[in-house]
C-alpha atoms as a PDB file:
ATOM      1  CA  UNK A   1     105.848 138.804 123.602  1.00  0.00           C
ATOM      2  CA  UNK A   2     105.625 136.295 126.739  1.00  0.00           C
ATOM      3  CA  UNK A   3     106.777 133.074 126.534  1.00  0.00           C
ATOM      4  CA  UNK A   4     104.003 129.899 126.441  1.00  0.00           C
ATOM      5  CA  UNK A   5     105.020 127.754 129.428  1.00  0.00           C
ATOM      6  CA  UNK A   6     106.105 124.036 128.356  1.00  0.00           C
ATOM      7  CA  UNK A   7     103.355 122.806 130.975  1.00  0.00           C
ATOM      8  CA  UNK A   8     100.637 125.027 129.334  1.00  0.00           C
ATOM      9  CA  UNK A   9      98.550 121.688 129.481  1.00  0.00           C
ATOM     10  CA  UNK A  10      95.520 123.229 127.864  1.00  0.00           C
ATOM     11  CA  UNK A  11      97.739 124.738 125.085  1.00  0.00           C
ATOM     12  CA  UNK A  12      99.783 121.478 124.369  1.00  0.00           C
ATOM     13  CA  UNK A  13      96.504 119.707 123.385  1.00  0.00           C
ATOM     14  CA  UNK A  14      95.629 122.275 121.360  1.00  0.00           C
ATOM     15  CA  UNK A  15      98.963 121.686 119.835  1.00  0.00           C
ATOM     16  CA  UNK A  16      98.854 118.411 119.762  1.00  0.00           C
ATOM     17  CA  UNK A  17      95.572 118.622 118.148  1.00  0.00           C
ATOM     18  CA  UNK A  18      96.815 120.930 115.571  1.00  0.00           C
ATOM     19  CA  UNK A  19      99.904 118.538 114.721  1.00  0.00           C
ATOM     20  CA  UNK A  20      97.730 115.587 113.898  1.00  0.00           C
ATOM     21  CA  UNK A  21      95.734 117.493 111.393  1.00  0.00           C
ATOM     22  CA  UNK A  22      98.602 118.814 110.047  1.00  0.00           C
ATOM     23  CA  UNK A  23      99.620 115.045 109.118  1.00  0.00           C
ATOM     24  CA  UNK A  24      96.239 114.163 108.056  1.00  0.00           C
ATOM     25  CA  UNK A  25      96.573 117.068 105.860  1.00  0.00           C
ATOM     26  CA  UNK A  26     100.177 115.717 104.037  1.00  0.00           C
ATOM     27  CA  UNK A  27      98.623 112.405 103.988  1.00  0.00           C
ATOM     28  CA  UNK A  28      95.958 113.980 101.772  1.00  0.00           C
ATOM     29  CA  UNK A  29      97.967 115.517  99.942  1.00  0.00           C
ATOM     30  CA  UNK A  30     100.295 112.367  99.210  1.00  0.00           C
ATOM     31  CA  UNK A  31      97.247 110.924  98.109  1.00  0.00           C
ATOM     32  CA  UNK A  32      95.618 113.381  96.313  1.00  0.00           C
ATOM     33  CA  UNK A  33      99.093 114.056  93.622  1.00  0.00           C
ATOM     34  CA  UNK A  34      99.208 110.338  93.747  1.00  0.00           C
ATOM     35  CA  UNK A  35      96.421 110.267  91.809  1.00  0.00           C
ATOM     36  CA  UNK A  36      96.724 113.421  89.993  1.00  0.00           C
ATOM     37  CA  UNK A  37     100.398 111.748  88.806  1.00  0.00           C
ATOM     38  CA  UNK A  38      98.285 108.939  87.342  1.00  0.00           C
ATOM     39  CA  UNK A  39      95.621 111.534  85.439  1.00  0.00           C
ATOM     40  CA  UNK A  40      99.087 113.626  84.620  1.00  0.00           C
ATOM     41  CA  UNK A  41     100.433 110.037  82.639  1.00  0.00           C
ATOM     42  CA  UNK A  42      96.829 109.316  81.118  1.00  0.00           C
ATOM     43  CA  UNK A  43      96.848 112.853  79.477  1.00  0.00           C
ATOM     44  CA  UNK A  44     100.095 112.441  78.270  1.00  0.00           C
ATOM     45  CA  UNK A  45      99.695 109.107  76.117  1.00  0.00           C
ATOM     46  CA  UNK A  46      96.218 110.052  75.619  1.00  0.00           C
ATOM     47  CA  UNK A  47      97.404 114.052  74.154  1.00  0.00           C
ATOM     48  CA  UNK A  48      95.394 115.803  76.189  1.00  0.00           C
ATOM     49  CA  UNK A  49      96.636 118.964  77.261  1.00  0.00           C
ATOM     50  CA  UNK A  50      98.033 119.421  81.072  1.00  0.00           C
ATOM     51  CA  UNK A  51      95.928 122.070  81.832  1.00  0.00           C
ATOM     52  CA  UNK A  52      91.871 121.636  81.956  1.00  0.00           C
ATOM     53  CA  UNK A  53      90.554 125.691  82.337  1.00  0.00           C
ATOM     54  CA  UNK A  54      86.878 124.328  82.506  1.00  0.00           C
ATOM     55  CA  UNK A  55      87.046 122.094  85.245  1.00  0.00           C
ATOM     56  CA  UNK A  56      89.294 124.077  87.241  1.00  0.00           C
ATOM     57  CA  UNK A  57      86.920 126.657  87.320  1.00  0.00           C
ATOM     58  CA  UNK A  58      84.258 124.468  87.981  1.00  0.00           C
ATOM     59  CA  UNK A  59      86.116 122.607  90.887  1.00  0.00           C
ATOM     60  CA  UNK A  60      87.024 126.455  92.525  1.00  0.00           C
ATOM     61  CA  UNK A  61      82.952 127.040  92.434  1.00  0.00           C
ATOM     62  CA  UNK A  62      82.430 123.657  94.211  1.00  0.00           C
ATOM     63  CA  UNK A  63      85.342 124.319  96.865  1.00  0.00           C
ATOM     64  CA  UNK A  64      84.577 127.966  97.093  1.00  0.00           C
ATOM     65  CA  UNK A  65      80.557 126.358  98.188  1.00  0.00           C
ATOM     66  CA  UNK A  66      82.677 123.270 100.287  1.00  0.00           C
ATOM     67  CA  UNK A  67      84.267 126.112 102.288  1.00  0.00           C
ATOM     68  CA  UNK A  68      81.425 128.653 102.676  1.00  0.00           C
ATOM     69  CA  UNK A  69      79.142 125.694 103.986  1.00  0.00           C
ATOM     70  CA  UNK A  70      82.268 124.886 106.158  1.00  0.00           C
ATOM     71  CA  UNK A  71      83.126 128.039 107.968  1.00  0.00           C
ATOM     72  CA  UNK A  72      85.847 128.588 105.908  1.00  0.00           C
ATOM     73  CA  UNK A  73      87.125 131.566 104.169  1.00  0.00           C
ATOM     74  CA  UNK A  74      86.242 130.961 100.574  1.00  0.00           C
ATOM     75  CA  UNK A  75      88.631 133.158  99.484  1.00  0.00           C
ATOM     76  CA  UNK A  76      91.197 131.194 101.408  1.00  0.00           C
ATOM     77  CA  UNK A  77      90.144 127.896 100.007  1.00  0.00           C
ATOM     78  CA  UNK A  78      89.943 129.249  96.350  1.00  0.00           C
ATOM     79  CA  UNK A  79      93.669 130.231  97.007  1.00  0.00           C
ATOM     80  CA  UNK A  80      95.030 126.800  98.254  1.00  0.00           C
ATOM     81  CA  UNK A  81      92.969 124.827  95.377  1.00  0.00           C
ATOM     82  CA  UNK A  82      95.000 127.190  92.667  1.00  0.00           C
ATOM     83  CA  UNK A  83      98.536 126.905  94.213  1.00  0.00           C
ATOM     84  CA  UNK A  84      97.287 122.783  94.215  1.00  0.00           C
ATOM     85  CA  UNK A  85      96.641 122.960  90.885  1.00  0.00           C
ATOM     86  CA  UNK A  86      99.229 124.845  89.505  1.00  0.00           C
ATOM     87  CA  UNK A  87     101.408 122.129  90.964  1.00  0.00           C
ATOM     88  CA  UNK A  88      99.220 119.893  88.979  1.00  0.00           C
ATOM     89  CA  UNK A  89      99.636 121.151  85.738  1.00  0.00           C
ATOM     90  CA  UNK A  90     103.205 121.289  86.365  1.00  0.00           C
ATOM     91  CA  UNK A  91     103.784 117.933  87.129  1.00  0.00           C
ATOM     92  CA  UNK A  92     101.700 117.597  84.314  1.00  0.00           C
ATOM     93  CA  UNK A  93     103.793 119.196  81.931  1.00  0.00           C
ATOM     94  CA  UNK A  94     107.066 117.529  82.929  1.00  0.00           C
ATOM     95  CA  UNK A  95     105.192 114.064  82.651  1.00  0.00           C
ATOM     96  CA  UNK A  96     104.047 114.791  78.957  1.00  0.00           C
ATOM     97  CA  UNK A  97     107.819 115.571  78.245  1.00  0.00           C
ATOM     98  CA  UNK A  98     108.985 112.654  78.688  1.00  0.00           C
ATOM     99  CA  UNK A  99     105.715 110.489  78.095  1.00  0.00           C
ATOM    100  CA  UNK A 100     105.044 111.420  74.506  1.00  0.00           C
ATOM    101  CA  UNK A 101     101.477 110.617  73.099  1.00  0.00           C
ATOM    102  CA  UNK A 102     100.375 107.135  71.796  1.00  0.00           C
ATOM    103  CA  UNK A 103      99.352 106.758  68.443  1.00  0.00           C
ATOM    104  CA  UNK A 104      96.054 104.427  67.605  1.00  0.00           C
END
């Protein structure tokens, strides 16, 4: 395999390029499970169960149409959204162990 030259200006912007999405994406992220914390806590003194199997399903079928509109592999995109949400529910879970519900 050959070796990219370090002065490979057309290549470093490409790089470049690809490094600043690559932060926009963990910013996302960090704000996206920032929120999902809060929905995690309001489950948990509310009793609602971690896991939501209707509107997961419905949130794959808008992403899976997000992507295909996009140019993106909506297999690919139905992939990330589960590992995402698997976290979720996890965090989910380990919130409602230690928030137990509220009674009214």
């Amino acid at each position: 395999m050959a070796e990219t030259p370090a002065s490979d200006s057309p290549l470093a912007k490409y790089r470049s390029s690809i490094d600043n999405i690559d932060a926009a994406l963990i910013h996302m992220l960090a704000e996206r499970f920032k929120v999902t914390q809060e929905v995690g806590r309001y489950k948990a003194t509310a009793g609602l169960p971690a896991a939501d199997p209707l509107r997961e399903e419905q949130q794959v079928a808008r992403l899976r149409a997000l992507a295909e509109q996009a140019g993106l592999d909506p297999v690919f995109s139905e992939k990330f959204l589960r590992f995402i949400v698997a976290e979720v529910i996890h965090h989910h879970e380990r919130i409602a162990e230690h928030e137990p519900p509220t009674s009214d």
